[in-house]
PDB file of N, CA and C in Angstrom:
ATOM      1  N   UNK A   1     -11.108 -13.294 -14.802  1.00  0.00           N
ATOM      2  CA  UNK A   1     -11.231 -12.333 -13.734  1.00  0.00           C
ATOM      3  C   UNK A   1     -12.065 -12.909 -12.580  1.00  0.00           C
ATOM      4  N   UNK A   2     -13.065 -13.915 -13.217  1.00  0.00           N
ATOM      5  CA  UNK A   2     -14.051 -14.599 -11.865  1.00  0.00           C
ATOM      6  C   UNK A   2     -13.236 -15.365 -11.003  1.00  0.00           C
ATOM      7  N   UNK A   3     -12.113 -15.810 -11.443  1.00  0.00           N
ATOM      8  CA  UNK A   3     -10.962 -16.991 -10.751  1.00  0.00           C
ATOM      9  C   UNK A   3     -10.193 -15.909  -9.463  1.00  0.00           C
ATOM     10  N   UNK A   4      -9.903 -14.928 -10.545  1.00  0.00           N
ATOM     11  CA  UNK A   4      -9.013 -13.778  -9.460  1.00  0.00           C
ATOM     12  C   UNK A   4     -10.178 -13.244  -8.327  1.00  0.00           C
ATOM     13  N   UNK A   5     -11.236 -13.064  -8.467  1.00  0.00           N
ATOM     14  CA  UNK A   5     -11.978 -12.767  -7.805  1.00  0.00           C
ATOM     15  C   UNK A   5     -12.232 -13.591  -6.712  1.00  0.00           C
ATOM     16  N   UNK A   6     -12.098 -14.543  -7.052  1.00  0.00           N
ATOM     17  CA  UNK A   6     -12.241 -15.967  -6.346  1.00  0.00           C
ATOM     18  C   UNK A   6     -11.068 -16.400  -5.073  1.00  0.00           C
ATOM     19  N   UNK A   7      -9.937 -16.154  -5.581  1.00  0.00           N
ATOM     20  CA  UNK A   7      -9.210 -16.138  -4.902  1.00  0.00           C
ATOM     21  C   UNK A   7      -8.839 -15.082  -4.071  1.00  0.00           C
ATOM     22  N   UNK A   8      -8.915 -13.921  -4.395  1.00  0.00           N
ATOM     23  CA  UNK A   8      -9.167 -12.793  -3.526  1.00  0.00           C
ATOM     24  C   UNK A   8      -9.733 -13.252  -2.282  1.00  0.00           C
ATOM     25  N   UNK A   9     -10.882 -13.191  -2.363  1.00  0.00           N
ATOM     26  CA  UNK A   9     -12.290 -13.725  -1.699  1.00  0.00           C
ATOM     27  C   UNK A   9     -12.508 -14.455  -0.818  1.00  0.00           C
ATOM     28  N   UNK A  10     -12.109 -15.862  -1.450  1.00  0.00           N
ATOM     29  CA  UNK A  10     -12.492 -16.987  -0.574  1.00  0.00           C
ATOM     30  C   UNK A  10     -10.991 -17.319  -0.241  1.00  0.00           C
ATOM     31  N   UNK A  11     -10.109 -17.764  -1.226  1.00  0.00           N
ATOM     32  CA  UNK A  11      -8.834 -18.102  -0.065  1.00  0.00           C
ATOM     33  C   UNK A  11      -7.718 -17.253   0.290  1.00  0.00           C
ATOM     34  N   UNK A  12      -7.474 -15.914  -0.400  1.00  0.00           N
ATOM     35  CA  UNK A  12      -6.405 -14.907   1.017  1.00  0.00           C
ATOM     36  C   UNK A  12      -7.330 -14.737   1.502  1.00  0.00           C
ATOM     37  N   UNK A  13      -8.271 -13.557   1.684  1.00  0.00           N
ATOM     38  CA  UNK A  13      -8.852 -12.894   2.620  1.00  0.00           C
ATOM     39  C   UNK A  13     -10.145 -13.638   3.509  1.00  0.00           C
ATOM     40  N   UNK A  14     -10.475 -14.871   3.012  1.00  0.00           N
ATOM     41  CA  UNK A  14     -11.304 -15.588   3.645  1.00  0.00           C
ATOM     42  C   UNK A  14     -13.067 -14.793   3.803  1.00  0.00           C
ATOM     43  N   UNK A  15     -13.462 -14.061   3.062  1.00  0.00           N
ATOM     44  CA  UNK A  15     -14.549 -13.218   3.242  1.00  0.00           C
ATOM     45  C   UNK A  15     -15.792 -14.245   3.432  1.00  0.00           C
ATOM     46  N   UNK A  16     -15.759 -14.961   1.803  1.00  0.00           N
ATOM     47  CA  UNK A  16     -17.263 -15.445   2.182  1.00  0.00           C
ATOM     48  C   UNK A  16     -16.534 -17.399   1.837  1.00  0.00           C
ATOM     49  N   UNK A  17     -17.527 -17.843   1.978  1.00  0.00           N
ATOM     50  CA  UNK A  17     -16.751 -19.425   1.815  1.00  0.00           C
ATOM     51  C   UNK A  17     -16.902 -19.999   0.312  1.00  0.00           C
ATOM     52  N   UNK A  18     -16.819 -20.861   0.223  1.00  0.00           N
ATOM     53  CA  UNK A  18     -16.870 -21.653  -1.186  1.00  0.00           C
ATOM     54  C   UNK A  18     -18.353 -21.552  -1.777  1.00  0.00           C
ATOM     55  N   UNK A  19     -18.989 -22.669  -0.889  1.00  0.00           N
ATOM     56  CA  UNK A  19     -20.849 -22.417  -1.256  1.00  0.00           C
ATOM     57  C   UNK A  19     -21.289 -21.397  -1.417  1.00  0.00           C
ATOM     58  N   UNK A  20     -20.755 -19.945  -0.691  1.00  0.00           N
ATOM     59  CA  UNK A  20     -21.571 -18.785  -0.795  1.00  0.00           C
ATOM     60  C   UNK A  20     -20.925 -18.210  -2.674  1.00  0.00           C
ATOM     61  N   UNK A  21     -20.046 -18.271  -2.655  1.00  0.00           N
ATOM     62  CA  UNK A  21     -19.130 -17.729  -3.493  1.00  0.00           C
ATOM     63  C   UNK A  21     -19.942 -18.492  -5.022  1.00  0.00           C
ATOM     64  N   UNK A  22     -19.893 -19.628  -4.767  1.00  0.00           N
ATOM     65  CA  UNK A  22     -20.402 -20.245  -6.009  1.00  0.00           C
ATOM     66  C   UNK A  22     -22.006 -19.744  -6.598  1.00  0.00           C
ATOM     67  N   UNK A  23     -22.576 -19.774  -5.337  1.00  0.00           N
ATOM     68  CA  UNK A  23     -23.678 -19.158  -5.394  1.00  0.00           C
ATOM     69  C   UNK A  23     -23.907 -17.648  -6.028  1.00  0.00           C
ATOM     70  N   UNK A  24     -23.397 -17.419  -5.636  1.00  0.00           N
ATOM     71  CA  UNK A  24     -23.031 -15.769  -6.187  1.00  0.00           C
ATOM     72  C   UNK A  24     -22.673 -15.603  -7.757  1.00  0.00           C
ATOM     73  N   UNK A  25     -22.000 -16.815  -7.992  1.00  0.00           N
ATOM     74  CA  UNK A  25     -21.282 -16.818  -9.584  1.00  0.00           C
ATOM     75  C   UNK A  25     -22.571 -17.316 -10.324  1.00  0.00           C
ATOM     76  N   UNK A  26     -23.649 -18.060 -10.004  1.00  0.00           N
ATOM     77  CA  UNK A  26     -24.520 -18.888 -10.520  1.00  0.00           C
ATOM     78  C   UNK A  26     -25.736 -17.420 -10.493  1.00  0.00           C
ATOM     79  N   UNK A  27     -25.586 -16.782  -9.443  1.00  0.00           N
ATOM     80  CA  UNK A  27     -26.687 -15.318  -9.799  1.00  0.00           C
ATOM     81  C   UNK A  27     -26.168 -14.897 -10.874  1.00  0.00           C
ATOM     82  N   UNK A  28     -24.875 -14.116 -10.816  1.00  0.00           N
ATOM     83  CA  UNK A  28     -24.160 -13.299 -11.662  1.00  0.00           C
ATOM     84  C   UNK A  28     -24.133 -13.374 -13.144  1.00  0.00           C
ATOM     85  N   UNK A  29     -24.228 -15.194 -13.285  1.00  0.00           N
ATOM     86  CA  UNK A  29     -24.425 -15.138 -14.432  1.00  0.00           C
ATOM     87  C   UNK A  29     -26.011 -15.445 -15.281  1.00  0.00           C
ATOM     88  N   UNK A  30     -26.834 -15.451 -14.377  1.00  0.00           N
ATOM     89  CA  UNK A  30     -28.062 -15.470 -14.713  1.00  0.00           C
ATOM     90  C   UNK A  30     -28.553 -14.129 -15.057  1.00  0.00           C
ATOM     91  N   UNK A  31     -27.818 -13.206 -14.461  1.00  0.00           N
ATOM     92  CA  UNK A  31     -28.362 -11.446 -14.747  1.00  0.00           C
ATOM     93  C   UNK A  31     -27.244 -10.998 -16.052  1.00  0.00           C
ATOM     94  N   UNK A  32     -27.845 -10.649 -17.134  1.00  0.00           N
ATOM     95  CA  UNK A  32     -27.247  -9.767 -18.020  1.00  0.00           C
ATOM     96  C   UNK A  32     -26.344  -8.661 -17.309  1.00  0.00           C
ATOM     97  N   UNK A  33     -24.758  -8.758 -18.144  1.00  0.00           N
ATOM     98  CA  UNK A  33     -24.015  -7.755 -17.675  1.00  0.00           C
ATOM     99  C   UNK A  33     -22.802  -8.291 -17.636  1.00  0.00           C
ATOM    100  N   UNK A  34     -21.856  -7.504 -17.337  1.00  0.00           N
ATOM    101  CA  UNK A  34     -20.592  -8.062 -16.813  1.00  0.00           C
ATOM    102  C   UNK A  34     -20.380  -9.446 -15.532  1.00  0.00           C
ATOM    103  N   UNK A  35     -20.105 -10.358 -15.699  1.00  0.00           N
ATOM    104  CA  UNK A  35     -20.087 -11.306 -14.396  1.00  0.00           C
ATOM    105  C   UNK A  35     -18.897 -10.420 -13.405  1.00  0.00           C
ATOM    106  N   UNK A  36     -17.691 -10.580 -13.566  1.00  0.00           N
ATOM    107  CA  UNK A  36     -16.867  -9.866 -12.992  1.00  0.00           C
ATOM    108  C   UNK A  36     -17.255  -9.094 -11.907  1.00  0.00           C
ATOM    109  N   UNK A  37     -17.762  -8.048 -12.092  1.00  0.00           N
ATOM    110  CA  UNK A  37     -17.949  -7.095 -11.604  1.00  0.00           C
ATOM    111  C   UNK A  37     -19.233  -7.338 -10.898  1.00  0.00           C
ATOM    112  N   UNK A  38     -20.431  -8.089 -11.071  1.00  0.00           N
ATOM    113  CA  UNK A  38     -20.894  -8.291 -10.295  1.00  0.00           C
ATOM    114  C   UNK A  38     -20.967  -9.126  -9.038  1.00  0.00           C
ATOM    115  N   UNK A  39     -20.099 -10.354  -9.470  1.00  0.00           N
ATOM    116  CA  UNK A  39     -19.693 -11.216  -8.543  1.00  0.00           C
ATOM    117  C   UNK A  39     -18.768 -10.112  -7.382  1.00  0.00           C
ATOM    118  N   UNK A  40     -17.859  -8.820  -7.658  1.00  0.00           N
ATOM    119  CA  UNK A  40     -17.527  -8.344  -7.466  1.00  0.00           C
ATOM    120  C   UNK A  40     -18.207  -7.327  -5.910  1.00  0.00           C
ATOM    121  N   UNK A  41     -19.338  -7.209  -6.854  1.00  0.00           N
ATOM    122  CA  UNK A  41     -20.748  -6.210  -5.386  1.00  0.00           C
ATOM    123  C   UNK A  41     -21.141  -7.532  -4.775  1.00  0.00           C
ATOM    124  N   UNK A  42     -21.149  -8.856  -5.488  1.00  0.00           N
ATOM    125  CA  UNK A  42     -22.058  -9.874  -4.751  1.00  0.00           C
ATOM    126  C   UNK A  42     -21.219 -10.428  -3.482  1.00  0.00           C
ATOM    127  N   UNK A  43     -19.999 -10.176  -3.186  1.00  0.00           N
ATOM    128  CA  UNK A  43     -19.304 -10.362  -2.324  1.00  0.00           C
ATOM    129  C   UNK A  43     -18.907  -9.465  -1.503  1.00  0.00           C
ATOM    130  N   UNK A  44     -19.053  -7.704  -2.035  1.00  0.00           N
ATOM    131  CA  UNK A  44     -18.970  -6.464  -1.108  1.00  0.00           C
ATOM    132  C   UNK A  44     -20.681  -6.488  -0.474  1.00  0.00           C
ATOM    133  N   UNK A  45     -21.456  -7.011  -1.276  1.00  0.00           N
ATOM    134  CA  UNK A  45     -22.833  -7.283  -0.252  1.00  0.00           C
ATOM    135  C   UNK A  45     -23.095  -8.300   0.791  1.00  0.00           C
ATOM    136  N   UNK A  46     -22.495  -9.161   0.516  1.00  0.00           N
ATOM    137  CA  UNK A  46     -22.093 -10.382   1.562  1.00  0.00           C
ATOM    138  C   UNK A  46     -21.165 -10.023   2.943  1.00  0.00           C
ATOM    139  N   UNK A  47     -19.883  -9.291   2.651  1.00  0.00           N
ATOM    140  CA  UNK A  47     -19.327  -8.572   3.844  1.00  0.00           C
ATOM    141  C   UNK A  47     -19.589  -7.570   4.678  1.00  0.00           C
ATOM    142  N   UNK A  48     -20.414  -6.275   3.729  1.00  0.00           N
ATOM    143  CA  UNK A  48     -20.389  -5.498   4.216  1.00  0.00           C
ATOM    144  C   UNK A  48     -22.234  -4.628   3.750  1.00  0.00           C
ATOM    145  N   UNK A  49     -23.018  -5.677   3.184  1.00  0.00           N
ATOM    146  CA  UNK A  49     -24.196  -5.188   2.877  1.00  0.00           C
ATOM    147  C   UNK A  49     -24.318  -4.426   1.551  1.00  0.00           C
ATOM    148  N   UNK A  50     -25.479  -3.453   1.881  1.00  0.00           N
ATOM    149  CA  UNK A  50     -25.521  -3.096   0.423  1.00  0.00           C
ATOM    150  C   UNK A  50     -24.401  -1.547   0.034  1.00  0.00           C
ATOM    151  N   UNK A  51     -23.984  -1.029   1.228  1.00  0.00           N
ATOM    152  CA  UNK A  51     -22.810  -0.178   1.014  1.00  0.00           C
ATOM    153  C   UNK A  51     -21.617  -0.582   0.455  1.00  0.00           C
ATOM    154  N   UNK A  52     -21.634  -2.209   0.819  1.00  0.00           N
ATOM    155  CA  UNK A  52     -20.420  -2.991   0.775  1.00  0.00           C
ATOM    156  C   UNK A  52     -20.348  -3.052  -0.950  1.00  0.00           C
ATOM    157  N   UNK A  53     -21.558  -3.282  -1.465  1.00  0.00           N
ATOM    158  CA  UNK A  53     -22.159  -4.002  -2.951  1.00  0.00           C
ATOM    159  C   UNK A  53     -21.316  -3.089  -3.842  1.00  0.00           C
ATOM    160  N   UNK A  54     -21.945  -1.562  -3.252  1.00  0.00           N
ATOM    161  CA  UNK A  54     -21.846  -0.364  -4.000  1.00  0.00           C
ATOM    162  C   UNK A  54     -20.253   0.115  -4.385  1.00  0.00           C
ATOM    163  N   UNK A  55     -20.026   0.135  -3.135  1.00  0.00           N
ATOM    164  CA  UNK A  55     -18.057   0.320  -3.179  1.00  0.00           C
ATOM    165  C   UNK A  55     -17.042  -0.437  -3.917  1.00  0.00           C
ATOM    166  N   UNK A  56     -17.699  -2.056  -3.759  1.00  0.00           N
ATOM    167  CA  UNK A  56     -17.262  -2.829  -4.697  1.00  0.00           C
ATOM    168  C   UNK A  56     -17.732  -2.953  -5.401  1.00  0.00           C
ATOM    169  N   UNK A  57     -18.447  -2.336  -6.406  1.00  0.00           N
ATOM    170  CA  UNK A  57     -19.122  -2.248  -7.799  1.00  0.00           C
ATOM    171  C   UNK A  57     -18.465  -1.314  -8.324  1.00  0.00           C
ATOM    172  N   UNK A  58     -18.081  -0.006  -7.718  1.00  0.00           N
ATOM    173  CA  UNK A  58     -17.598   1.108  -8.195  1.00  0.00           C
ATOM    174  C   UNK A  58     -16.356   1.229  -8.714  1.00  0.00           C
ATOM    175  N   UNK A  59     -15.210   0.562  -7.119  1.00  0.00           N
ATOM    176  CA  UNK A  59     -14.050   0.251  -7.214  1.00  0.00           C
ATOM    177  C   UNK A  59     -13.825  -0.635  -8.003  1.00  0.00           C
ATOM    178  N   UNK A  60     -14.337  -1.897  -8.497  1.00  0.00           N
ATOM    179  CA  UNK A  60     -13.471  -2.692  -9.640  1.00  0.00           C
ATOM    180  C   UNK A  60     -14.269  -2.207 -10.774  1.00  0.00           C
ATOM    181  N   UNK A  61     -15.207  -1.197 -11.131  1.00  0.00           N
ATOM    182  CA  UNK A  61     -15.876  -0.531 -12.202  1.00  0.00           C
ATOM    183  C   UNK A  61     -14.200   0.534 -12.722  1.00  0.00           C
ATOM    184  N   UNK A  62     -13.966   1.114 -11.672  1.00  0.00           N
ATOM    185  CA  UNK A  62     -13.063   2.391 -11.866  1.00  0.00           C
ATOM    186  C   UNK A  62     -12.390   2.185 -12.825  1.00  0.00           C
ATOM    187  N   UNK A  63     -11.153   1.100 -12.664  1.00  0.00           N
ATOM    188  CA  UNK A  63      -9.834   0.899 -13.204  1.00  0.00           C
ATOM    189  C   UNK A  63     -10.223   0.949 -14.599  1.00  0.00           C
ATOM    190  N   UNK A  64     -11.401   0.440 -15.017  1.00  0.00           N
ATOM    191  CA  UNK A  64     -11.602   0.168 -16.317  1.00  0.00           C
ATOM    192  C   UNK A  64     -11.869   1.677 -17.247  1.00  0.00           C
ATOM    193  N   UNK A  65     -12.158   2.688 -16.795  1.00  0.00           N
ATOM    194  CA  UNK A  65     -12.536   3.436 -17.347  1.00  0.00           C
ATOM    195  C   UNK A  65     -11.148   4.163 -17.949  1.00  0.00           C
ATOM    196  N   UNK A  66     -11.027   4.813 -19.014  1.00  0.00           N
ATOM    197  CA  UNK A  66      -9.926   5.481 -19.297  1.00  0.00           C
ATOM    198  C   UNK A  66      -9.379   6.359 -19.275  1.00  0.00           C
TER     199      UNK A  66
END
């Protein structure tokens, strides 16, 4: 899911670049929890701040629920 995320991200939509992106994966997995999903806010916080974090924490949180 970190790959799909990845590509989302950095090469369709061009949001944040490679270095930032990696960076983000190297937090994500230093904090207990899902990586996914946080790499997920760590890139809605990068675009769009910490509203950005939240929306994209929520939204790829959603699908999962049943």
């Amino acid at each position: 899911m970190v790959v799909h995320v990845r590509d989302l991200s950095v090469k369709r939509n061009q949001w944040v670049d490679e270095k930032t992106y990696k960076e983000g994966v190297i937090l994500a997995q230093s904090i207990p929890g899902a990586t996914a999903m946080q790499i997920a806010a760590y890139v809605g916080l990068c675009v769009r701040g910490t509203g950005g974090a939240l929306l994209s924490y929520v939204g790829f949180g959603l699908p999962l629920l049943p």
